[in-house]
Protein backbone atom coordinates (compact mmCIF):
# COMPACT_ATOMS: atom_id res chain seq x y z
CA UNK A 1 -1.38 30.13 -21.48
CA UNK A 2 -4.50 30.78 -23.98
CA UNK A 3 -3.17 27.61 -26.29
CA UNK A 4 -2.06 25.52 -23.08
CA UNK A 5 -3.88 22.41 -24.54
CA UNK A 6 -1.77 19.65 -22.03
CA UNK A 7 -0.49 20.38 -18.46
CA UNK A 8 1.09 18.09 -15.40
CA UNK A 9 0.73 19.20 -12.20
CA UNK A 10 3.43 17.39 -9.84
CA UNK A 11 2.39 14.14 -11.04
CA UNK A 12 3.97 11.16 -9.36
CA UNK A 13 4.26 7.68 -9.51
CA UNK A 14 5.44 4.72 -7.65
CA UNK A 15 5.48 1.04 -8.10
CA UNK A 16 5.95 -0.35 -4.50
CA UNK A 17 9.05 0.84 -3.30
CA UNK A 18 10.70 2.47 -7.05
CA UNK A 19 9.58 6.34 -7.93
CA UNK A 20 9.03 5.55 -11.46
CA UNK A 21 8.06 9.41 -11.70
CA UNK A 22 8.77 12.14 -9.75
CA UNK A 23 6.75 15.45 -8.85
CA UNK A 24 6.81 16.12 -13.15
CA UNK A 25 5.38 19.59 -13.87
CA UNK A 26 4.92 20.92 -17.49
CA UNK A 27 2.62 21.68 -20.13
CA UNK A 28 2.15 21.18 -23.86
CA UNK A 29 0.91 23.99 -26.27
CA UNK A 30 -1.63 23.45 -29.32
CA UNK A 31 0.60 22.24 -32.68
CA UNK A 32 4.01 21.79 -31.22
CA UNK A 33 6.71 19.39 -31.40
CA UNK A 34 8.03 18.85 -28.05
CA UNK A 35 11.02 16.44 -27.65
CA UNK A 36 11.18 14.03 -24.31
CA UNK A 37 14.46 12.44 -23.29
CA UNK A 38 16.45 10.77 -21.09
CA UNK A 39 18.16 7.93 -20.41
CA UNK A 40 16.86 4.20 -20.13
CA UNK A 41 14.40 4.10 -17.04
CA UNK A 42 14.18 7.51 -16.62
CA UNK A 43 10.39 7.24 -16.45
CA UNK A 44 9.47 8.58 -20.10
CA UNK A 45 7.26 5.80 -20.94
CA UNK A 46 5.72 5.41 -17.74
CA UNK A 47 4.89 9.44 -17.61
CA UNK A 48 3.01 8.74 -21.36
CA UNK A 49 1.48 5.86 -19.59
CA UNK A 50 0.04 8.53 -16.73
CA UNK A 51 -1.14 10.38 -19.32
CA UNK A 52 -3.47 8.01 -21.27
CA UNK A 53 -4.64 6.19 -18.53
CA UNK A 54 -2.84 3.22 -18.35
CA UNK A 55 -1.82 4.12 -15.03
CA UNK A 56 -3.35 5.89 -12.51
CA UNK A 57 -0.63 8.70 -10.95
CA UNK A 58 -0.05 8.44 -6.91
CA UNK A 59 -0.35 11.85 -6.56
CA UNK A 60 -0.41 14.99 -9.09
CA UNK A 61 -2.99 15.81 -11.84
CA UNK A 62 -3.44 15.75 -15.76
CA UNK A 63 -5.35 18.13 -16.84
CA UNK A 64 -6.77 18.37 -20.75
CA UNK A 65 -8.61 20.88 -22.49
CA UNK A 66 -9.00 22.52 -19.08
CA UNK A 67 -10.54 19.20 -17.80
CA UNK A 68 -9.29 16.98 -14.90
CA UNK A 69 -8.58 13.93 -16.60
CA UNK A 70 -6.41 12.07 -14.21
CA UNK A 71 -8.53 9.26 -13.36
CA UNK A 72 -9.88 8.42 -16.77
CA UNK A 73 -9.17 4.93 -18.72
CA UNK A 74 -7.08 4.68 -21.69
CA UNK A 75 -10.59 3.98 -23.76
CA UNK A 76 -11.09 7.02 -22.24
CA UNK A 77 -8.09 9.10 -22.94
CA UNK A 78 -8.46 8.17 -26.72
CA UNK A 79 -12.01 8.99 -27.41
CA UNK A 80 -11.28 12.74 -25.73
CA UNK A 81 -8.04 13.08 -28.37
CA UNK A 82 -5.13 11.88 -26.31
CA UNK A 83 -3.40 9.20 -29.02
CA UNK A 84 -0.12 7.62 -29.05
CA UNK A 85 2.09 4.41 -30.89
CA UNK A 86 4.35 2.27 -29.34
CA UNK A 87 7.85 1.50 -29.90
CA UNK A 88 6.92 -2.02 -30.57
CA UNK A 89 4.04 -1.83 -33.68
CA UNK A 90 1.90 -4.69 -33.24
CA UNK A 91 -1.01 -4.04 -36.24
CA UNK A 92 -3.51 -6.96 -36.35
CA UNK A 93 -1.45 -9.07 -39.07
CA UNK A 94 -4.50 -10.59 -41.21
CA UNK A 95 -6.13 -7.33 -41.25
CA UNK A 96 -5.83 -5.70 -44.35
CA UNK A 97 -3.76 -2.01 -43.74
CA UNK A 98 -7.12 -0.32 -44.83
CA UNK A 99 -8.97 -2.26 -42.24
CA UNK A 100 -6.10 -1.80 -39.12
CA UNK A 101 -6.74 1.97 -39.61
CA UNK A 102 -10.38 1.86 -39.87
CA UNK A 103 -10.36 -0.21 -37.06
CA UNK A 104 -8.89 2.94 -35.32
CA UNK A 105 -11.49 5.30 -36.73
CA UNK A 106 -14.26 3.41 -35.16
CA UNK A 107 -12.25 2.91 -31.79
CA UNK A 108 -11.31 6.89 -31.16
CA UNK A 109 -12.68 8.93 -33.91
CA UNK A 110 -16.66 9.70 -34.90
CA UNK A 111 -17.76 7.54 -38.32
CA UNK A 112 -20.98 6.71 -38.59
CA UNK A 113 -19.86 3.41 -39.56
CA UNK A 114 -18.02 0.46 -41.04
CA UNK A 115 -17.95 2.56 -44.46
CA UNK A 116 -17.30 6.05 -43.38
CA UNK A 117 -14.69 4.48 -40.66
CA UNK A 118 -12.77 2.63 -44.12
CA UNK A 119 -13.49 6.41 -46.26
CA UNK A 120 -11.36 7.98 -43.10
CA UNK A 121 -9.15 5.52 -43.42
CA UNK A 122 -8.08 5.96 -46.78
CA UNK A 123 -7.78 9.32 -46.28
CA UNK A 124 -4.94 8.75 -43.46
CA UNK A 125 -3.36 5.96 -45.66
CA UNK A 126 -2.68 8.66 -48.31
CA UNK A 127 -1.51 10.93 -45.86
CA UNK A 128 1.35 8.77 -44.66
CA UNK A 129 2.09 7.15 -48.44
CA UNK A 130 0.23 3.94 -47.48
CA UNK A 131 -2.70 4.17 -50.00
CA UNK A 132 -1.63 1.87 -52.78
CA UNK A 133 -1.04 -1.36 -50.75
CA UNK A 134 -4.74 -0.16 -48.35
CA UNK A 135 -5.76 -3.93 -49.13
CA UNK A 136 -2.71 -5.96 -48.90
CA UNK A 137 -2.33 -7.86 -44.99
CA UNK A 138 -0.52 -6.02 -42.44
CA UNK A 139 1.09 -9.07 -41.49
CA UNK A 140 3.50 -7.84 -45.01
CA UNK A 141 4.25 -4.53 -43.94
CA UNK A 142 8.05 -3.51 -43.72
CA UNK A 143 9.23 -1.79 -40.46
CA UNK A 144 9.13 1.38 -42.08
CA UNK A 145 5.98 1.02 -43.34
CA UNK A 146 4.59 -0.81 -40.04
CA UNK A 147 5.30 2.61 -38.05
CA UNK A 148 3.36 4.84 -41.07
CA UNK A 149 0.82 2.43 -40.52
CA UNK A 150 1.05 3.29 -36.69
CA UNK A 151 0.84 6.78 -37.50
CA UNK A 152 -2.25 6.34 -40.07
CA UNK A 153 -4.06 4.19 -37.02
CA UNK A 154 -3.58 7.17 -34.17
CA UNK A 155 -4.61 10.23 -37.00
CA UNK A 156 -7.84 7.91 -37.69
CA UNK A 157 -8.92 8.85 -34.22
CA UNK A 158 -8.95 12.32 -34.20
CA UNK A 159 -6.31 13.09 -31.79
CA UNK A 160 -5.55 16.54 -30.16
CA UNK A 161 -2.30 15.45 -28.22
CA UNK A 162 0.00 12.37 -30.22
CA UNK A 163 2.55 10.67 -28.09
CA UNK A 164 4.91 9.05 -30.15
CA UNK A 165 7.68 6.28 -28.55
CA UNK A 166 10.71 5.86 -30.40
CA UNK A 167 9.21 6.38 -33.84
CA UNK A 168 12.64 5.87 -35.85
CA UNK A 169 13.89 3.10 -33.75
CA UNK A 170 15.03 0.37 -36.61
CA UNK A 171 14.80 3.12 -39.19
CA UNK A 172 18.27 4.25 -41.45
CA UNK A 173 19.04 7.57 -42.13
CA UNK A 174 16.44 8.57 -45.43
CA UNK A 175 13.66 6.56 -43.16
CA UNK A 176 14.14 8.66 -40.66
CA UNK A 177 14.01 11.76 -42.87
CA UNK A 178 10.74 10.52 -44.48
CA UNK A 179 9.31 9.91 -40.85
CA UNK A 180 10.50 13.60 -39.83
CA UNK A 181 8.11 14.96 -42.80
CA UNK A 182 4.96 13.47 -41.67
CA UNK A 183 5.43 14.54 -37.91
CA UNK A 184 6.09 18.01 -39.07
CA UNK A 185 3.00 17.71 -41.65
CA UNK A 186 0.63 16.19 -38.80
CA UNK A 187 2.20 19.00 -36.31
CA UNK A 188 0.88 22.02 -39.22
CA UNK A 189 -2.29 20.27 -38.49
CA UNK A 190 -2.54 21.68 -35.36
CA UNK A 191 -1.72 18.17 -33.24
CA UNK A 192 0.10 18.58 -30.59
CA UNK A 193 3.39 16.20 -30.29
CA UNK A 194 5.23 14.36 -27.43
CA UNK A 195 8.08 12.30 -28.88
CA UNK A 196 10.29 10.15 -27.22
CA UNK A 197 13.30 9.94 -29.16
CA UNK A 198 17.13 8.54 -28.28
CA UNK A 199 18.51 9.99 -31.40
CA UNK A 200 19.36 13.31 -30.70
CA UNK A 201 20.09 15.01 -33.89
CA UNK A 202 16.51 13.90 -34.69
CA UNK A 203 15.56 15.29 -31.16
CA UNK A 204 17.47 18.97 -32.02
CA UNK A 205 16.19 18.77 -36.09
CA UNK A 206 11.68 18.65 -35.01
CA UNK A 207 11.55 19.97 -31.61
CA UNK A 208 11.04 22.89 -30.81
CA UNK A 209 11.32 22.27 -26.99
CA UNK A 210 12.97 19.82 -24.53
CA UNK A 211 11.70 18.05 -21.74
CA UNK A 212 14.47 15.89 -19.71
CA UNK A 213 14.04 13.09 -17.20
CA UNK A 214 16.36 11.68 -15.36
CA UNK A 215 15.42 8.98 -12.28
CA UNK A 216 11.92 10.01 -13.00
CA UNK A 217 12.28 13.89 -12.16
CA UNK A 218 12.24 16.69 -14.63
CA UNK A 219 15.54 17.98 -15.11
CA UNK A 220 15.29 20.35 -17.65
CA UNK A 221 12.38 21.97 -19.76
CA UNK A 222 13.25 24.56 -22.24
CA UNK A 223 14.64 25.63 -26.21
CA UNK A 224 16.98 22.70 -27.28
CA UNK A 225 19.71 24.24 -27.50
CA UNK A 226 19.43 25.57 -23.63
CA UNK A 227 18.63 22.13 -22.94
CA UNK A 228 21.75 20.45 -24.26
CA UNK A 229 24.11 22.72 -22.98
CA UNK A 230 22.41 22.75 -19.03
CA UNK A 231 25.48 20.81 -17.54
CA UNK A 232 22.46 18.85 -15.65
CA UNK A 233 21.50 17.63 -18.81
CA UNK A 234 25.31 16.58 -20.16
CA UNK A 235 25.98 15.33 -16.55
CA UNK A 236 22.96 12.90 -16.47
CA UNK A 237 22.38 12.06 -20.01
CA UNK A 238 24.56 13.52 -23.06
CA UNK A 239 28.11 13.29 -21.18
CA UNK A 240 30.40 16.30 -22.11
CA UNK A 241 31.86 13.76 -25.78
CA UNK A 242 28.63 13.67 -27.19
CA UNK A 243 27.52 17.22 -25.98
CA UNK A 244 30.57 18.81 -27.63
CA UNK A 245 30.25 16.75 -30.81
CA UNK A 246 26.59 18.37 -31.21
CA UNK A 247 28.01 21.57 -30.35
CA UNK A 248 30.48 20.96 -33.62
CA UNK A 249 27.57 19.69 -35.54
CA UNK A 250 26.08 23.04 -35.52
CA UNK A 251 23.14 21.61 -33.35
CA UNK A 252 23.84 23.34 -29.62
């Protein structure tokens, strides 16, 4: 496709004798939101890990912008505009929140320097609603706050393709809300979006496409609402209570 910006070509992994991912086959197109799911283990952290270069795929290939990048090194993967959080924020905790996301500027993104990198940086700290505590220590952060901070720290270095792992885990319901706005604001920036998400209504509200994985294969790959109501899906994941309870909620 002319905006194909991501794809997987029958990338596998396996760790000794478990197939932590399985012959996986899609792509990603420039500024959407594309939901991945699953249950636990299924391999959806592990595939994000194949992506930027934490691991190194058994067999398959990643290719970016039309580039081969399946060998590179998460430094690597970064620098070229592949970005992503983790479920578990870890800032650096006597940093101030101004310096964290500078910190990511000069890591990933272009600055000429300390100053420029902490000029970006206020820049993303406005973006996510962090700009009027820039200079108090990380280390003070609430959750909520912690994973806006995430999200300031990965737009500081200029990323093409943002993976984000369970963004609203820990969050309540206006959190989530809140967190919903700025990946739909970052996605009408043109960055492309991988979330990994358990809560489905979340999952159904931003996405506008489903990936499923189940025992590391891909299962399913289409418009949520096909997605949820492929019986392979309900079968391996949903189950046919919760699948009819979205179906009542208006969201299959």
């Amino acid at each position: 496709m002319s905006n194909e910006i991501l794809r997987l070509e029958a990338v596998s992994k396996a760790f000794g004798g478990i197939r932590a991912v399985n012959d996986v086959s899609f792509d990603l197109r420039q500024g959407e939101i594309v939901g991945l799911i699953g249950p636990n283990g299924a391999g959806k952290t592990t595939l994000v890990n194949l992506i930027t270069g934490v691991h190194r795929p058994s067999s398959g290939k990643v290719i970016f912008q039309g580039d081969d990048v399946t060998r590179q090194k998460p430094y690597m993967a970064a620098r070229s505009g592949l970005a992503r959080t983790f479920q578990i924020v870890q800032p650096f905790p006597e940093m101030s929140v101004l310096d964290n996301v500078a910190a990511g500027a000069l890591f990933g993104g272009d600055p000429e320097g300390l100053t420029e990198a902490r000029e970006h940086a206020r820049e993303h700290l406005a973006f996510v609603g962090l700009d009027k505590i820039a200079d108090q220590p990380a280390s003070a952060l609430t959750l909520p706050n912690r994973k806006r901070l995430e999200l300031a720290k990965s737009l500081a270095m200029s990323p093409k393709v943002l993976m984000l792992d369970e963004v609203n885990a820990g969050l309540n319901t206006g959190e989530i809300d809140a967190a919903l706005d700025l990946i739909r604001a970052i996605s009408d920036r043109g960055i492309t979006i991988l979330i990994i998400e358990h809560l489905m209504k979340v999952v159904m509200t931003v996405s506008q496409r489903l990936l499923v994985l189940h025992h590391g294969a891909l299962i399913a790959d289409g418009e949520p609402t096909a997605v949820v109501n492929d019986e392979r899906v309900v079968e391996a994941y949903l189950g046919e209570k919760f699948a009819k309870r979205l179906k009542e909620a208006g969201h299959a």
